[in-house]
Every structure is written in C-alpha cells, then in structure tokens.
C-alpha atoms as a PDB file:
ATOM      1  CA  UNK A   1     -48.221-104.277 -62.928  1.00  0.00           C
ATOM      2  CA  UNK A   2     -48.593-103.089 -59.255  1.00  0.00           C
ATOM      3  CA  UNK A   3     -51.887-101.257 -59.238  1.00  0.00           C
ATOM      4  CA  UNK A   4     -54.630-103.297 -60.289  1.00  0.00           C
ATOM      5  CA  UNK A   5     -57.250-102.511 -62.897  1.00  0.00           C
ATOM      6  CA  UNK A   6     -60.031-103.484 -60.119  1.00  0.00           C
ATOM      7  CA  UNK A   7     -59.505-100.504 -57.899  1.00  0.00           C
ATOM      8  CA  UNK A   8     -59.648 -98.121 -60.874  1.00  0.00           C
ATOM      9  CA  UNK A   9     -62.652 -99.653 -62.331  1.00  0.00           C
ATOM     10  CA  UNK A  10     -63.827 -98.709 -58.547  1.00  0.00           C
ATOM     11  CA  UNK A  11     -62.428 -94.845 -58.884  1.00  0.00           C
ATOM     12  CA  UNK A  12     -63.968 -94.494 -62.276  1.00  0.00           C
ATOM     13  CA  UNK A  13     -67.602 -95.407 -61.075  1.00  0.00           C
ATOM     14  CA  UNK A  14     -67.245 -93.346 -57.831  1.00  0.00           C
ATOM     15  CA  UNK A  15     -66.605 -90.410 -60.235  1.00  0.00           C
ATOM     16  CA  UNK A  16     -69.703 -90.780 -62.258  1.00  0.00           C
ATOM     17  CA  UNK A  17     -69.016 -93.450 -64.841  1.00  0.00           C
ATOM     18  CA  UNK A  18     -72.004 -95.901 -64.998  1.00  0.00           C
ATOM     19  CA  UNK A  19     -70.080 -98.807 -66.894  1.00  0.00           C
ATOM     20  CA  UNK A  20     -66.376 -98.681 -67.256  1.00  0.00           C
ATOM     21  CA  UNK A  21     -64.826-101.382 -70.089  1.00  0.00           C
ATOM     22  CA  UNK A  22     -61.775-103.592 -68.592  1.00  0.00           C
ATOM     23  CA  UNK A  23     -60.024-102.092 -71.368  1.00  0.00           C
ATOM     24  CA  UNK A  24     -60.296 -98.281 -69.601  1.00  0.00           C
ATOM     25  CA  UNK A  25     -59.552 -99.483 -66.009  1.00  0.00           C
ATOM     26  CA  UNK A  26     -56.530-101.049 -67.277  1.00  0.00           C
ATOM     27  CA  UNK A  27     -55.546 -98.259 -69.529  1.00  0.00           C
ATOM     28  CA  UNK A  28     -55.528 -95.668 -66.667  1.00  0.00           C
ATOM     29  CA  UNK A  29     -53.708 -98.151 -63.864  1.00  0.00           C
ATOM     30  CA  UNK A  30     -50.569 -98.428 -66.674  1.00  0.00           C
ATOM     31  CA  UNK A  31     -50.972 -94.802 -67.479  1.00  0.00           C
ATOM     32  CA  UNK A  32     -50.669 -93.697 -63.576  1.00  0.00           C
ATOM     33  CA  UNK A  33     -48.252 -96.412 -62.569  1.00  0.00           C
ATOM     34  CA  UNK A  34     -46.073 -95.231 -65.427  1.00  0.00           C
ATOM     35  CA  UNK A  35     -45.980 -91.898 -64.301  1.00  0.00           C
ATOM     36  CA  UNK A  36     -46.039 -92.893 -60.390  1.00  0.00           C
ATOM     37  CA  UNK A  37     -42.579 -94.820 -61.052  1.00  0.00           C
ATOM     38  CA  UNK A  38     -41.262 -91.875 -63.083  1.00  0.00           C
ATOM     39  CA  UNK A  39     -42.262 -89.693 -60.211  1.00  0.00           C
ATOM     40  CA  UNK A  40     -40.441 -91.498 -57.376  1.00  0.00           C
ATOM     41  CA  UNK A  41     -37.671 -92.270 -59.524  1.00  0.00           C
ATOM     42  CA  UNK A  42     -36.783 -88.254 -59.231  1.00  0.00           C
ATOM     43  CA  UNK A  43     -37.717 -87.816 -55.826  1.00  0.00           C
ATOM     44  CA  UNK A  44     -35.570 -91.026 -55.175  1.00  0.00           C
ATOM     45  CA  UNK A  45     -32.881 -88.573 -57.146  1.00  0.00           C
ATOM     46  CA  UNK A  46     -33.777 -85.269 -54.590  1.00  0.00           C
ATOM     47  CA  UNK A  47     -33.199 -87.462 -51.858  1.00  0.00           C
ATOM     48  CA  UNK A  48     -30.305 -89.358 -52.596  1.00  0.00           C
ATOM     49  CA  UNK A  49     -28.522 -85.592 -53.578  1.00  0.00           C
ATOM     50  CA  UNK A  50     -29.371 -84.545 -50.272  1.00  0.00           C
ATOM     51  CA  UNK A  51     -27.714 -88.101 -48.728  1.00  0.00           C
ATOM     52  CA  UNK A  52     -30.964 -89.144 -47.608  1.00  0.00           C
ATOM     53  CA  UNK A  53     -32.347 -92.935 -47.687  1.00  0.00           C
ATOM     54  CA  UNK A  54     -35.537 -91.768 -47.275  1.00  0.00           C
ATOM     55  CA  UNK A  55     -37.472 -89.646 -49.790  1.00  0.00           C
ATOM     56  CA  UNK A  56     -39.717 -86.713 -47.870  1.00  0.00           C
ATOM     57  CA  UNK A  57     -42.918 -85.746 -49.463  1.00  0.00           C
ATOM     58  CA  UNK A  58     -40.848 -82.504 -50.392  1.00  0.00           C
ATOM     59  CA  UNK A  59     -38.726 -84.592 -52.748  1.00  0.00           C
ATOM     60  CA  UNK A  60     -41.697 -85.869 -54.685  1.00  0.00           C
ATOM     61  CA  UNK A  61     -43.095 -81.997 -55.055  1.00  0.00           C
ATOM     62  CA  UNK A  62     -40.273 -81.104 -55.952  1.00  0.00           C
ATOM     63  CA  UNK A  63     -40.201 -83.722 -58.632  1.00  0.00           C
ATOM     64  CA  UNK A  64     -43.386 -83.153 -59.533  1.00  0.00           C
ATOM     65  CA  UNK A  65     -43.168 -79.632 -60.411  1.00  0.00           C
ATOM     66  CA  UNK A  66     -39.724 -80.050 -62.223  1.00  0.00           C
ATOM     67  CA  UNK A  67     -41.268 -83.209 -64.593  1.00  0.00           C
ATOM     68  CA  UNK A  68     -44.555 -80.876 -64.805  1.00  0.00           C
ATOM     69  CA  UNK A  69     -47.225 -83.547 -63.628  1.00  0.00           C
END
C-alpha cells in the first residue's frame, strides 16, 4: 500500500472525528488508493492516445468525469 493509514487517521480528526479506529484509517487509504490507481490508469490512457509521456491534469478530468468519481 502507498498511502499510509497514519495520514488518514490525521485527515479524519482534522474533519471532526474525535477517535478514529486503525481499522477506518486503513479502510479509507485502500478505498482512495484503489480508486487513485484506477484514476491515473485512464488518464495514463488520455495521454498515451494523444502520444504524450506525460499525463496533464486535463487527462485525469477527463478521466474522472468519464469513470464518474
């Protein structure tokens, strides 16, 4: 796993959660790194169609509003 379950245990709190189990901080870094990697694996796509190396932040909206996250 890439993003760790410490820095969302952090972003919980900061939004108003008093406690926040191990259990939940590691439930939502899987949940948004799952989704992060299926995100950039489209944009990769947009960018690689238009013979890019480099994906633009315009390839990941676009990928984002076509996988409707």
């Amino acid at each position: 796993m890439i993003l760790k379950r410490e820095t969302f245990d952090k972003f919980l709190k900061k939004f108003g959660a008093k406690r926040v189990s191990p259990e939940a901080a590691e439930y939502l870094a899987k949940y948004l790194e799952e989704r992060s990697i299926l995100l950039l694996k489209e944009a990769k796509t947009y960018a690689e169609h238009a013979r890019r190396s480099t994906v633009l932040q315009d390839d990941i909206r676009l990928a984002r509003k076509n996988l409707n996250l």
